[in-house]
N, C-alpha and C. Protein backbone atom coordinates (compact mmCIF):
# COMPACT_ATOMS: atom_id res chain seq x y z
N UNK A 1 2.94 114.92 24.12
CA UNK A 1 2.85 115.61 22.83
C UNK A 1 3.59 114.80 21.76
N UNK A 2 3.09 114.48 20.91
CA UNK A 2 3.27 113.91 19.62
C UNK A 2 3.94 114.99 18.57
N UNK A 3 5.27 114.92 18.20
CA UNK A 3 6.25 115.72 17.20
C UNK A 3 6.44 114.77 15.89
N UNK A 4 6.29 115.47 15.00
CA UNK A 4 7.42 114.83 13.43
C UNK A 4 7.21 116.22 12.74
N UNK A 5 8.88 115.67 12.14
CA UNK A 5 9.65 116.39 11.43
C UNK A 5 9.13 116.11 9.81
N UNK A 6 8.58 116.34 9.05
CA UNK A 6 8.87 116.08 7.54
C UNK A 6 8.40 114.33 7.45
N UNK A 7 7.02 114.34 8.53
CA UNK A 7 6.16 113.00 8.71
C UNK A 7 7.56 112.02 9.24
N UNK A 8 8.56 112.48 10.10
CA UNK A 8 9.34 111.65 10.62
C UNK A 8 9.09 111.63 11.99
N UNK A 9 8.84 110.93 12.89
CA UNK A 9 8.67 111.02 14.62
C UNK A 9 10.25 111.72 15.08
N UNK A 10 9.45 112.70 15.72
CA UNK A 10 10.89 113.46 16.95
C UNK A 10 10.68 112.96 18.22
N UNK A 11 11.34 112.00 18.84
CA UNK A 11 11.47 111.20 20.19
C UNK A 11 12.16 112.67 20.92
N UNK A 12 11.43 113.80 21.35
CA UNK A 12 11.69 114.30 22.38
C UNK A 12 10.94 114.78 23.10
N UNK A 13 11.46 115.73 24.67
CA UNK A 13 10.84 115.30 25.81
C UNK A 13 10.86 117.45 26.07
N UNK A 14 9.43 117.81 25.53
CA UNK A 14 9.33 119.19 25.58
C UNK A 14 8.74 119.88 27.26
N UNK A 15 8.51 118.97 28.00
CA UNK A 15 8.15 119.37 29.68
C UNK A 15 8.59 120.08 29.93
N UNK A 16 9.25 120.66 29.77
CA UNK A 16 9.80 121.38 30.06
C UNK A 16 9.64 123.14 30.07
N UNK A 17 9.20 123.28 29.03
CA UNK A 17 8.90 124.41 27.81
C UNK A 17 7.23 124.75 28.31
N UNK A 18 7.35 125.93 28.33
CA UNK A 18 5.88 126.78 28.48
C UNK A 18 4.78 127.13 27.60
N UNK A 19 5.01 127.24 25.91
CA UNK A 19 4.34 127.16 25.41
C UNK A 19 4.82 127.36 23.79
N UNK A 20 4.23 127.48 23.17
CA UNK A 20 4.33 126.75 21.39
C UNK A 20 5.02 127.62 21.06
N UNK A 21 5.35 128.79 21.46
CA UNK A 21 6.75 129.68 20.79
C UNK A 21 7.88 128.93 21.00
N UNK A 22 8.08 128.84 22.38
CA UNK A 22 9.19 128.12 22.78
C UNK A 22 9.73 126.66 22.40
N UNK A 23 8.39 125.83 22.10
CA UNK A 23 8.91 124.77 21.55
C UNK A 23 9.30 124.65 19.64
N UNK A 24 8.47 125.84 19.50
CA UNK A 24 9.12 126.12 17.62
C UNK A 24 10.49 126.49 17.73
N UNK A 25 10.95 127.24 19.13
CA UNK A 25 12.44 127.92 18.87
C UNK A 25 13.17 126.45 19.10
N UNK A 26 12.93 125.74 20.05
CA UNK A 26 13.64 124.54 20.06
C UNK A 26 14.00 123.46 19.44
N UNK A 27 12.48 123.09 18.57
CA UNK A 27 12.78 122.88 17.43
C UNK A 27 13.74 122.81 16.45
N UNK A 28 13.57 124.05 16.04
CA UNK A 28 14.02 124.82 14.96
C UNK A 28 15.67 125.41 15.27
N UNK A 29 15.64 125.57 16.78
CA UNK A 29 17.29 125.51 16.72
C UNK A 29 18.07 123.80 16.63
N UNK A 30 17.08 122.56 17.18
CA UNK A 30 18.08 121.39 17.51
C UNK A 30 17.91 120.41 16.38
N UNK A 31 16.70 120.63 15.96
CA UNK A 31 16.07 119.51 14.31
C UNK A 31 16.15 119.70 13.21
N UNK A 32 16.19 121.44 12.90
CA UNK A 32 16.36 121.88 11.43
C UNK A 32 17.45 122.07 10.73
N UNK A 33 18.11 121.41 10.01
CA UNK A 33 18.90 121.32 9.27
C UNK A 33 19.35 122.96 8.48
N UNK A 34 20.20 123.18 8.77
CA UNK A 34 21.22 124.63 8.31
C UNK A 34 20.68 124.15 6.46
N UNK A 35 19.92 125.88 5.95
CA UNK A 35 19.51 125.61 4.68
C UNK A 35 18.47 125.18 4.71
N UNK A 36 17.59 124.80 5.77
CA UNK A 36 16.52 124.79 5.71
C UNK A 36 15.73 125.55 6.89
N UNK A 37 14.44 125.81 6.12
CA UNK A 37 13.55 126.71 6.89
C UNK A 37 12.03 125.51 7.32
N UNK A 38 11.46 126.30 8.41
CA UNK A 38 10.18 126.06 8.83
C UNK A 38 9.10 126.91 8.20
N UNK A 39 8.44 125.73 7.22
CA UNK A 39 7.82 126.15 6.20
C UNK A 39 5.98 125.80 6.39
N UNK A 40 5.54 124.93 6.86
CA UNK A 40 4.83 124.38 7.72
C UNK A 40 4.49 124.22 8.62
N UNK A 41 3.23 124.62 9.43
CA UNK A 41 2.89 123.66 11.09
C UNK A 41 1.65 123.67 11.14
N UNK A 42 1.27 122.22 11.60
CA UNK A 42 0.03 121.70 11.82
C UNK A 42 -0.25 121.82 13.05
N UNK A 43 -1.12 121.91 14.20
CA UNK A 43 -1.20 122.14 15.09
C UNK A 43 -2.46 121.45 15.54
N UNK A 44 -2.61 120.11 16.58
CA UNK A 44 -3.77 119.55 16.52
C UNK A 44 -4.31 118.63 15.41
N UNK A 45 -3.29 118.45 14.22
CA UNK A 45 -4.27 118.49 12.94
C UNK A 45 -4.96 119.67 12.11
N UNK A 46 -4.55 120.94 12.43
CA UNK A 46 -4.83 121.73 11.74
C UNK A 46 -3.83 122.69 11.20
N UNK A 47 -4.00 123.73 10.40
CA UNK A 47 -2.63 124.17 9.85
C UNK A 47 -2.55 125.40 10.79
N UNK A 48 -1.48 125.87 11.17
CA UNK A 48 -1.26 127.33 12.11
C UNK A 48 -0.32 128.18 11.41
N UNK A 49 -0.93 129.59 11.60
CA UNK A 49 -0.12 130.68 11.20
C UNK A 49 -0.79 131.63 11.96
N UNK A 50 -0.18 132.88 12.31
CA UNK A 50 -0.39 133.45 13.43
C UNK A 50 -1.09 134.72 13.10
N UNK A 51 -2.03 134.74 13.79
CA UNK A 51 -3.17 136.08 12.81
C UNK A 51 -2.31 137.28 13.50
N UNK A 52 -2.09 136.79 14.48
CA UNK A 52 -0.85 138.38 15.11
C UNK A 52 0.21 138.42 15.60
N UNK A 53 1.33 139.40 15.82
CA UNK A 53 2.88 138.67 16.43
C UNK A 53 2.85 137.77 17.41
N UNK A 54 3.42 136.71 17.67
CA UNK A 54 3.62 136.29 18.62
C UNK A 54 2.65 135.67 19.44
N UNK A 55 1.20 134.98 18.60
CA UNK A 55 0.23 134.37 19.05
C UNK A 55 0.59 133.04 19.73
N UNK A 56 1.60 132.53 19.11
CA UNK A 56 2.56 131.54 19.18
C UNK A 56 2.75 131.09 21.03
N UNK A 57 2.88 132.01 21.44
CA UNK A 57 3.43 132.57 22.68
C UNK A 57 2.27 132.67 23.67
N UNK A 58 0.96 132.89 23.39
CA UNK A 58 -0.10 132.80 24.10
C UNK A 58 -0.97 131.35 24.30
N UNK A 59 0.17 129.83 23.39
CA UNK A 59 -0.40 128.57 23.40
C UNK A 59 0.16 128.01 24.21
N UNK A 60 -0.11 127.41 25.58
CA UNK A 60 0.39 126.38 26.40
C UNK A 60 0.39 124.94 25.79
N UNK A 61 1.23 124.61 26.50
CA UNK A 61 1.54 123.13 26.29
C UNK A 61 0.66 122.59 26.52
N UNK A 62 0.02 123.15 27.30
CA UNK A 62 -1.32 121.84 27.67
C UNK A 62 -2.30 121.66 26.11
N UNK A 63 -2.34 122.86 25.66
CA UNK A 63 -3.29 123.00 23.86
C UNK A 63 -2.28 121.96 23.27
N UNK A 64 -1.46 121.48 23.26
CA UNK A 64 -0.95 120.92 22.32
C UNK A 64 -0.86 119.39 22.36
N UNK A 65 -1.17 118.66 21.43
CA UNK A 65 -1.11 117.24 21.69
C UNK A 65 -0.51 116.46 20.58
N UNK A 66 -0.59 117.23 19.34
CA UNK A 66 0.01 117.08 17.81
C UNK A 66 0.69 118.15 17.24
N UNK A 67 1.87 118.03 16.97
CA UNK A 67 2.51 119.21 16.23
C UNK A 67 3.17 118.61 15.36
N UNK A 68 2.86 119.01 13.81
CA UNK A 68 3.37 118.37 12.64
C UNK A 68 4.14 119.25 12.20
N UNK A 69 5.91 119.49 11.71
CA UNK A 69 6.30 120.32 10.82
C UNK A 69 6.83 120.17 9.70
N UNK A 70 6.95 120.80 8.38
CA UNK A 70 7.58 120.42 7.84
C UNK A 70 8.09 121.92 7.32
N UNK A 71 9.57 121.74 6.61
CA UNK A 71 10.56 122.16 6.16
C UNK A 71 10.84 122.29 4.41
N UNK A 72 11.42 123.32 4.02
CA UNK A 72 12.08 123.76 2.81
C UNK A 72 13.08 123.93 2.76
N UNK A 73 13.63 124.07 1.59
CA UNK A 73 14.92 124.35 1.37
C UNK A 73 15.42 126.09 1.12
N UNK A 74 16.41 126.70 1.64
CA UNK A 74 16.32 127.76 1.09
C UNK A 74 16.34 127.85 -0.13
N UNK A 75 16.75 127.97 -0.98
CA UNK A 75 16.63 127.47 -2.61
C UNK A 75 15.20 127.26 -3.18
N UNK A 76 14.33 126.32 -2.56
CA UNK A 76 13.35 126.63 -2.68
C UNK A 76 12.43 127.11 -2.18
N UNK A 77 12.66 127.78 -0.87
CA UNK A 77 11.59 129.13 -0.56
C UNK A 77 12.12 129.99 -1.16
N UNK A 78 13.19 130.58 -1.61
CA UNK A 78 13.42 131.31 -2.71
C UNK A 78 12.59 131.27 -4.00
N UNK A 79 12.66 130.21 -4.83
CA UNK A 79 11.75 130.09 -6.08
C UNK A 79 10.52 130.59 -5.74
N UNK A 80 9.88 129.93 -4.35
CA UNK A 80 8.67 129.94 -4.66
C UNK A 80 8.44 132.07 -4.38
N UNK A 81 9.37 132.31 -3.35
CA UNK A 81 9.16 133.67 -3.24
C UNK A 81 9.16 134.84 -4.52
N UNK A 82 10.15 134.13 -5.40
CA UNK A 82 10.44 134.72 -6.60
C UNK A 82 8.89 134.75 -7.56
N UNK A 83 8.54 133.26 -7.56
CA UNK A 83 7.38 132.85 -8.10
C UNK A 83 5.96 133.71 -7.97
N UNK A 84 6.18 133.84 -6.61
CA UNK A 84 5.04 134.58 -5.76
C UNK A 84 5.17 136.31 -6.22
N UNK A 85 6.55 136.64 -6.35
CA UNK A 85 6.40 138.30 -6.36
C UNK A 85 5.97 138.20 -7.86
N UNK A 86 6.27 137.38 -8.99
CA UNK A 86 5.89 137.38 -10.49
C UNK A 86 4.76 137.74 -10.23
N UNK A 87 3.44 137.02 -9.51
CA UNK A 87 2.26 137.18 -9.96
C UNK A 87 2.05 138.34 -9.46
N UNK A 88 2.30 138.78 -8.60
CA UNK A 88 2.21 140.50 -8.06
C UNK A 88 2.26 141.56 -8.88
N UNK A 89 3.21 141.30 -9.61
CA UNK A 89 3.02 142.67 -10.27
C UNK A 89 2.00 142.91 -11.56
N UNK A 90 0.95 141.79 -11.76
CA UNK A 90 -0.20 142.47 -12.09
C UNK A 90 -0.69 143.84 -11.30
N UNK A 91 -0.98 143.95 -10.40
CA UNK A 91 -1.23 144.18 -9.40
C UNK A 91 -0.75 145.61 -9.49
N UNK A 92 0.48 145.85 -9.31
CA UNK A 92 1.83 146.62 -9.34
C UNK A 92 1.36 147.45 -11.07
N UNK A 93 0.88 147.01 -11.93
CA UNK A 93 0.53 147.55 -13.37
C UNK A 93 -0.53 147.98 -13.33
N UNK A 94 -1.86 147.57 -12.30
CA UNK A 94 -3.51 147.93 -12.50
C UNK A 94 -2.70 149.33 -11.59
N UNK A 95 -1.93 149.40 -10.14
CA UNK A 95 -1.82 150.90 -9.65
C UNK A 95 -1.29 151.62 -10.56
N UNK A 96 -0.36 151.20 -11.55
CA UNK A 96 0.20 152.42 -12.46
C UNK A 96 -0.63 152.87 -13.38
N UNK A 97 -1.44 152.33 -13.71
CA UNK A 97 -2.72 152.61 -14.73
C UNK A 97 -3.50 153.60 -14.29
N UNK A 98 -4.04 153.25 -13.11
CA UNK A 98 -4.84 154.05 -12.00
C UNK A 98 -4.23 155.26 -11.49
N UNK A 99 -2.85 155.14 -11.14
CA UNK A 99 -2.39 156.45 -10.83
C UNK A 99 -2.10 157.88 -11.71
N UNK A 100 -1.77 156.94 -13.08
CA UNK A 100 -1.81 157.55 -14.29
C UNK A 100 -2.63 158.55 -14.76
N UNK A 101 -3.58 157.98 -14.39
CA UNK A 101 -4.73 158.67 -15.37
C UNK A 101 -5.43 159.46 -14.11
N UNK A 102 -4.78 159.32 -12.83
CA UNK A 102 -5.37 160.22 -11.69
C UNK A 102 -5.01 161.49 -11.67
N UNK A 103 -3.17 161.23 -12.13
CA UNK A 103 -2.30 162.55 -12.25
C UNK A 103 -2.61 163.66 -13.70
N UNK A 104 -3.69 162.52 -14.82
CA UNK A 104 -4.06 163.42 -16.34
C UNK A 104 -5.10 164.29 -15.38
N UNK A 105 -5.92 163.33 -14.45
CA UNK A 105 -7.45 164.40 -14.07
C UNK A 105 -7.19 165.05 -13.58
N UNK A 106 -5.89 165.59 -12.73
CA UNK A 106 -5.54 166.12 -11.61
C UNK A 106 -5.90 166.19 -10.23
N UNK A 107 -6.33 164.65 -9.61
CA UNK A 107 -7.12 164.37 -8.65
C UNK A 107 -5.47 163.99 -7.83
N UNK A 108 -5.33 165.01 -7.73
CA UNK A 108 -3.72 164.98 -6.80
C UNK A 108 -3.45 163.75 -5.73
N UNK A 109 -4.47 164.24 -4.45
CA UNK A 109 -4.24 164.05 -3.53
C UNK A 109 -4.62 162.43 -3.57
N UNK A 110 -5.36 161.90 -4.34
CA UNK A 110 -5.76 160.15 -4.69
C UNK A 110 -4.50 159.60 -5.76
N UNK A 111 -3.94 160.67 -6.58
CA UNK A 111 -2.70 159.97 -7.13
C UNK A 111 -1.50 159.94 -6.51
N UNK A 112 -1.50 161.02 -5.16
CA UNK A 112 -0.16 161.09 -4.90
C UNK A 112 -0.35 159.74 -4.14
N UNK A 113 -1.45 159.33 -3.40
CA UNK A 113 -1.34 158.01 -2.40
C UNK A 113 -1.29 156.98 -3.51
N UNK A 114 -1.87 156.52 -4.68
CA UNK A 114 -0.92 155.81 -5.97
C UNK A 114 0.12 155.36 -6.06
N UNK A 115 1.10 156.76 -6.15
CA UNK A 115 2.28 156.97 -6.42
C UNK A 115 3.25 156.61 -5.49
N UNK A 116 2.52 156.67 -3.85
CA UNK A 116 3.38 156.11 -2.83
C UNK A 116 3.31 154.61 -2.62
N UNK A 117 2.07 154.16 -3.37
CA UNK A 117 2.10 152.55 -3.08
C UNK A 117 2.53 151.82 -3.96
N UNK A 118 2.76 152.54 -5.71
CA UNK A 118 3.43 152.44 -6.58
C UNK A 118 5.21 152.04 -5.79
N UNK A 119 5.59 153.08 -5.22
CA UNK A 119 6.72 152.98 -4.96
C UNK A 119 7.49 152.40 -4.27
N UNK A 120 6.45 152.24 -2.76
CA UNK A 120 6.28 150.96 -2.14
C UNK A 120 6.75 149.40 -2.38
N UNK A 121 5.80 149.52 -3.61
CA UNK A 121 6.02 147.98 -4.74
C UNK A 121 7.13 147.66 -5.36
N UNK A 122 7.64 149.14 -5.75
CA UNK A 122 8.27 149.05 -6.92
C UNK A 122 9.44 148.45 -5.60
N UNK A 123 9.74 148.94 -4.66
CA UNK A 123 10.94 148.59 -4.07
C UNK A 123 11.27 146.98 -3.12
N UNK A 124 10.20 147.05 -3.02
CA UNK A 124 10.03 145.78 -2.42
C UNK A 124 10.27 144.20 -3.50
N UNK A 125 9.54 145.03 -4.66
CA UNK A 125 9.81 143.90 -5.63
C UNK A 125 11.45 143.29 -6.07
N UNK A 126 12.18 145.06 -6.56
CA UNK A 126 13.32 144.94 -6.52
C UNK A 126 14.09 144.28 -5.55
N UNK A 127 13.56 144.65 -4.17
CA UNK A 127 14.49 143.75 -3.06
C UNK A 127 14.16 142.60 -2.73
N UNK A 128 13.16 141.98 -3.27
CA UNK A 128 12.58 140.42 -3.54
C UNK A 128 13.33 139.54 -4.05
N UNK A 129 13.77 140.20 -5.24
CA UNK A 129 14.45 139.99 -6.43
C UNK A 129 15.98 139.57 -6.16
N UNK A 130 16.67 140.95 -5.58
CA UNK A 130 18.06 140.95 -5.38
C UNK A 130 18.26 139.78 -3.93
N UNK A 131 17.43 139.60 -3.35
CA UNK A 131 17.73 138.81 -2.20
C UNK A 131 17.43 137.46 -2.13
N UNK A 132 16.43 136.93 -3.06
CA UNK A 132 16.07 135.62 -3.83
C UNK A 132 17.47 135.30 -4.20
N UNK A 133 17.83 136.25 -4.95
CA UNK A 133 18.91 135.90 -6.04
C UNK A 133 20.60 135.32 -5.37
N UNK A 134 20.49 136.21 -3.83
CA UNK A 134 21.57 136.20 -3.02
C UNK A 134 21.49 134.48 -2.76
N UNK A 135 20.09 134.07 -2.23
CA UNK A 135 20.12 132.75 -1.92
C UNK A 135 20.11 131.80 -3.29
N UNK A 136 19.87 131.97 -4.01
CA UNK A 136 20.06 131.15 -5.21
C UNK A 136 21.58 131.21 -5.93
N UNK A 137 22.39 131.77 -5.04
CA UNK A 137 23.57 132.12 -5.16
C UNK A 137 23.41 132.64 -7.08
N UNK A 138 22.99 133.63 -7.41
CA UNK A 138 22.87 134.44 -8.67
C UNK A 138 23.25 135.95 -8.53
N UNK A 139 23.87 136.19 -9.70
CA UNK A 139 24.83 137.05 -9.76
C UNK A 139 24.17 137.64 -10.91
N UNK A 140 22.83 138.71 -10.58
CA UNK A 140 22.12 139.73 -11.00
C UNK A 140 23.16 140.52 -12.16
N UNK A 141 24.08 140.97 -12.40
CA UNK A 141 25.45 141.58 -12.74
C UNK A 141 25.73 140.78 -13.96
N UNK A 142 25.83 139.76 -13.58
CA UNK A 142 26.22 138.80 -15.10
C UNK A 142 24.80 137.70 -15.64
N UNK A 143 23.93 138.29 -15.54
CA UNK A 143 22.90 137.45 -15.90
C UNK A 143 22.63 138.36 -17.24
N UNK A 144 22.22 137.33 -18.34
CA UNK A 144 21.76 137.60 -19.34
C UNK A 144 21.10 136.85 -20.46
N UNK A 145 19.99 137.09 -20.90
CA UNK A 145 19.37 135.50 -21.85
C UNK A 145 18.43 136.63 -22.71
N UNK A 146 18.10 135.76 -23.78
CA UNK A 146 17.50 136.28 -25.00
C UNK A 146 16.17 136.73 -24.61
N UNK A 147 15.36 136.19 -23.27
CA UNK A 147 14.12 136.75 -23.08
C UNK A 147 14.29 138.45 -22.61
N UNK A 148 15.36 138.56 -21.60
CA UNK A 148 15.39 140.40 -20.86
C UNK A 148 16.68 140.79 -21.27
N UNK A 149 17.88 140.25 -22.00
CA UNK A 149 18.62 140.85 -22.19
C UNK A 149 19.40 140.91 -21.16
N UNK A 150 20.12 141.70 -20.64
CA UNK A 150 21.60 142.30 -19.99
C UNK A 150 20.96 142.44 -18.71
N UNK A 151 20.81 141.92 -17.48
CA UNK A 151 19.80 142.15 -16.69
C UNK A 151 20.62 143.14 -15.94
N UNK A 152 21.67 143.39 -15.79
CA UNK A 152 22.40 144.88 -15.05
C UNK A 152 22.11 145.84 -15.68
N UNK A 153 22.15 146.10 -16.91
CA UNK A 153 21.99 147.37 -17.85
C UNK A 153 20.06 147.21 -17.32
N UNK A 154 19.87 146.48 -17.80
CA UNK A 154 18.10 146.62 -17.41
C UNK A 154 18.21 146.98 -15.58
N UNK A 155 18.35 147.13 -14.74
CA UNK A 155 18.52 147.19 -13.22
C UNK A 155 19.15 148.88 -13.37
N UNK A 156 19.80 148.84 -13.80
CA UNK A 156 20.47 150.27 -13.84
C UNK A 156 19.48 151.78 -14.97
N UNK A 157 19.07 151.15 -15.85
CA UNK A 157 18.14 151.87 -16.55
C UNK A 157 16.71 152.07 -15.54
N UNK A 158 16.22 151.19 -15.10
CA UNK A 158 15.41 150.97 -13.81
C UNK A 158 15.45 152.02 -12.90
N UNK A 159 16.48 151.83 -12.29
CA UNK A 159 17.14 153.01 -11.20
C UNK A 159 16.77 153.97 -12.09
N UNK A 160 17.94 154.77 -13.25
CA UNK A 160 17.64 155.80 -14.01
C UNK A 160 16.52 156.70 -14.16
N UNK A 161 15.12 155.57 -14.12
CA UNK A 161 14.11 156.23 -14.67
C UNK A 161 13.19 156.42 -12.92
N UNK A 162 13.92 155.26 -11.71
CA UNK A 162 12.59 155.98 -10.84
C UNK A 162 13.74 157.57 -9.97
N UNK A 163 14.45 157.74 -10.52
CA UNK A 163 15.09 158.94 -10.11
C UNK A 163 14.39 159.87 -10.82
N UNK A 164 14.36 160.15 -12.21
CA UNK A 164 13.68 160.94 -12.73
C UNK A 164 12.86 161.00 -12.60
N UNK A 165 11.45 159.92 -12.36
CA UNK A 165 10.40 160.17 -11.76
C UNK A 165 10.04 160.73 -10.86
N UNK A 166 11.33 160.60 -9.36
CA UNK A 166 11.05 161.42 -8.15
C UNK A 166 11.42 162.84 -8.67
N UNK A 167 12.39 163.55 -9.51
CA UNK A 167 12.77 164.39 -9.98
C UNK A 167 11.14 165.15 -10.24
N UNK A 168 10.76 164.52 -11.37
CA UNK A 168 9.51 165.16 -12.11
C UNK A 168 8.57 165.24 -11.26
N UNK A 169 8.25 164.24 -10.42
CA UNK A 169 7.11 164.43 -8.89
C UNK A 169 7.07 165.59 -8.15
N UNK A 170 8.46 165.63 -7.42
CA UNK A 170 8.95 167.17 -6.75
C UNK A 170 9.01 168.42 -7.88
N UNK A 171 8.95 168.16 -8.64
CA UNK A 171 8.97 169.54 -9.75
C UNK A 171 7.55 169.81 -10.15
N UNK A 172 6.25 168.42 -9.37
CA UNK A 172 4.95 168.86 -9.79
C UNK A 172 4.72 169.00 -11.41
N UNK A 173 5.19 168.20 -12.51
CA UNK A 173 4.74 168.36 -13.42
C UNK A 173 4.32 166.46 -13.48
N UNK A 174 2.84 166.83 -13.01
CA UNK A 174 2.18 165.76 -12.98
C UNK A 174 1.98 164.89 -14.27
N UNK A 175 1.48 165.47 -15.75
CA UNK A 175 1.37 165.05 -17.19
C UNK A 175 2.61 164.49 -17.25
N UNK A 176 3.93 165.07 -17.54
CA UNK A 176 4.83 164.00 -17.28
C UNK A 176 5.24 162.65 -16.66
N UNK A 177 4.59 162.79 -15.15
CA UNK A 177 4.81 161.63 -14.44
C UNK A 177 4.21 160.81 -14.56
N UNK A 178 2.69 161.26 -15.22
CA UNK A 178 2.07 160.36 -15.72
C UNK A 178 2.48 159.40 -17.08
N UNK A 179 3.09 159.92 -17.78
CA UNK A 179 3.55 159.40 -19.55
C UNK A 179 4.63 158.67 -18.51
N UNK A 180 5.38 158.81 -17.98
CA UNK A 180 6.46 157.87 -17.15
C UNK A 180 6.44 156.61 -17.34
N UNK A 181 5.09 157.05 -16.03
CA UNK A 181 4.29 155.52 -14.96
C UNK A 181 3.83 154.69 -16.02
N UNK A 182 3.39 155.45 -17.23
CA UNK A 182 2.38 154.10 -18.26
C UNK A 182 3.34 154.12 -19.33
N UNK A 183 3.92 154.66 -19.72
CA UNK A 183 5.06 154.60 -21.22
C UNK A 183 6.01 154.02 -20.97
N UNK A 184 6.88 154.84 -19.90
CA UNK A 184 8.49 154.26 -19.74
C UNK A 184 7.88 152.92 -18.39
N UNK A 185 8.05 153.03 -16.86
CA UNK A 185 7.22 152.11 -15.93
C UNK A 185 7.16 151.34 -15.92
N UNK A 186 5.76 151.17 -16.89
CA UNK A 186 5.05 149.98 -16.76
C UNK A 186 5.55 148.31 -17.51
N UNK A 187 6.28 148.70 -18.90
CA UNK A 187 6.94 147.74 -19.59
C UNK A 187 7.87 147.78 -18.37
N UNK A 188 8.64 148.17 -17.89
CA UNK A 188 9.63 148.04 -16.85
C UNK A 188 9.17 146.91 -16.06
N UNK A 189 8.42 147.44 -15.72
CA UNK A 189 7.42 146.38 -14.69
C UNK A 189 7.81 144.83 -15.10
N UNK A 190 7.00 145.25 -16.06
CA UNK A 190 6.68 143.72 -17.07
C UNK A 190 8.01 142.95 -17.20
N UNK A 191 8.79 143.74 -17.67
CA UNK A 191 10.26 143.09 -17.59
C UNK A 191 10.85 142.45 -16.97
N UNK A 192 10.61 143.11 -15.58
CA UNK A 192 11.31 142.53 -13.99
C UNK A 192 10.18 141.15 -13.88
N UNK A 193 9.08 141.07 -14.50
CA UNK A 193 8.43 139.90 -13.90
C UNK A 193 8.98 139.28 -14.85
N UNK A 194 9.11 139.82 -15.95
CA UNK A 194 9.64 138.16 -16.89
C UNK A 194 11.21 137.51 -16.45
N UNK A 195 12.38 138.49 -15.94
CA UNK A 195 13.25 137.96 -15.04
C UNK A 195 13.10 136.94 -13.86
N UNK A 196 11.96 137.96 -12.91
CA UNK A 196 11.28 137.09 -12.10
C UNK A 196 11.00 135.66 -11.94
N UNK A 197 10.03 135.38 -13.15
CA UNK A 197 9.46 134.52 -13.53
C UNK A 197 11.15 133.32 -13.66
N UNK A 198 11.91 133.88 -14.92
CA UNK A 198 12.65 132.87 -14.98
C UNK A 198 13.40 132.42 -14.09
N UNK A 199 13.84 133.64 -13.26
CA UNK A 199 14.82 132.88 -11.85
C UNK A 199 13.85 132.19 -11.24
N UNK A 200 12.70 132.12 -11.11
CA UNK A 200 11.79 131.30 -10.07
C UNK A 200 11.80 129.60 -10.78
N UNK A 201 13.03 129.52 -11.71
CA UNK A 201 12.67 128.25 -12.40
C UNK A 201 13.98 127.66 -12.51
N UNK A 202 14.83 128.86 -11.89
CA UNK A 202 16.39 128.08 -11.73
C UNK A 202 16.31 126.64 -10.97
């Protein structure tokens, strides 16, 4: 079996090893450099990613004759992750639109599933965000620039408003939750991507 690292040859001796899980863990515990991740793998000459857990694990050594990897930096799988959640929340604005105007018709039971994938987003994005930021060693708290302003006071107003939203949800006054999701929300939205956006350029 033929190995390189970042198109560098790895002179080692995998006989050992049963199949392509095991030789990524080995890898990746004895070649990869602390701060960096496995960002890449070619397999054969072709690119691999695993259509299900642990497919990895069902490849013998004998399938393997080329394994190419290459590596990132945390820092920059960060950006690019940061980068990646920016364009999302289009996405994240077409459900608030949609859910919006589900909760004016009163088509409940299609806005409340909306509202859960709305929320879904909304949290995931936030923890995209705060955990990008951990590795970019950024300090969410003292960030501030002329495009978003005070980005703690914006994070905390954030919070503010999806409390009241769960507030107004459980109280069933749907017309409200709707003016929320598209009035107060959705610029919210927009906001966090334009943060987004700029940490993805630190």
């Amino acid at each position: 079996m033929q190995v390189t690292l970042n198109d560098q040859s790895l002179p080692v001796d995998l006989s050992h090893l049963r199949n392509l899980e095991e030789v990524l863990m080995e890898l990746n515990e004895k070649f990869i450099p602390t701060g960096e991740q496995l960002f890449q793998v070619q397999l054969n000459g072709q690119f691999f990613t695993e259509r299900y857990p642990r497919e990895s694990r069902y490849i013998t050594l004998g399938e393997v004759s080329t394994l190419d990897l290459k590596t990132v930096t945390d820092s920059d799988l960060a950006r690019g992750i940061l980068g990646d959640a920016a364009l999302k929340v289009q996405t994240l604005v077409e459900a608030l639109e949609k859910g919006a105007a589900l909760f004016r018709l009163a088509a409940e039971d299609e806005a409340n599933y909306y509202f859960a994938q709305v929320l879904d987003a909304l949290r995931w994005l936030l923890q995209t965000g705060e955990g990008a930021c951990q590795v970019l060693d950024v300090d969410l708290a003292k960030e501030c620039s002329p495009q978003v302003g005070d980005v703690a006071e914006f994070l905390k107003r954030f919070q503010d408003l999806l409390d009241e939203m769960l507030q107004v949800y459980q109280e069933e006054d749907y017309i409200l939750l709707a003016d929320l999701m598209e009035y107060e929300l959705l610029p919210m939205v927009q906001e966090w991507q334009k943060i987004l956006s700029l940490l993805s350029h630190r």
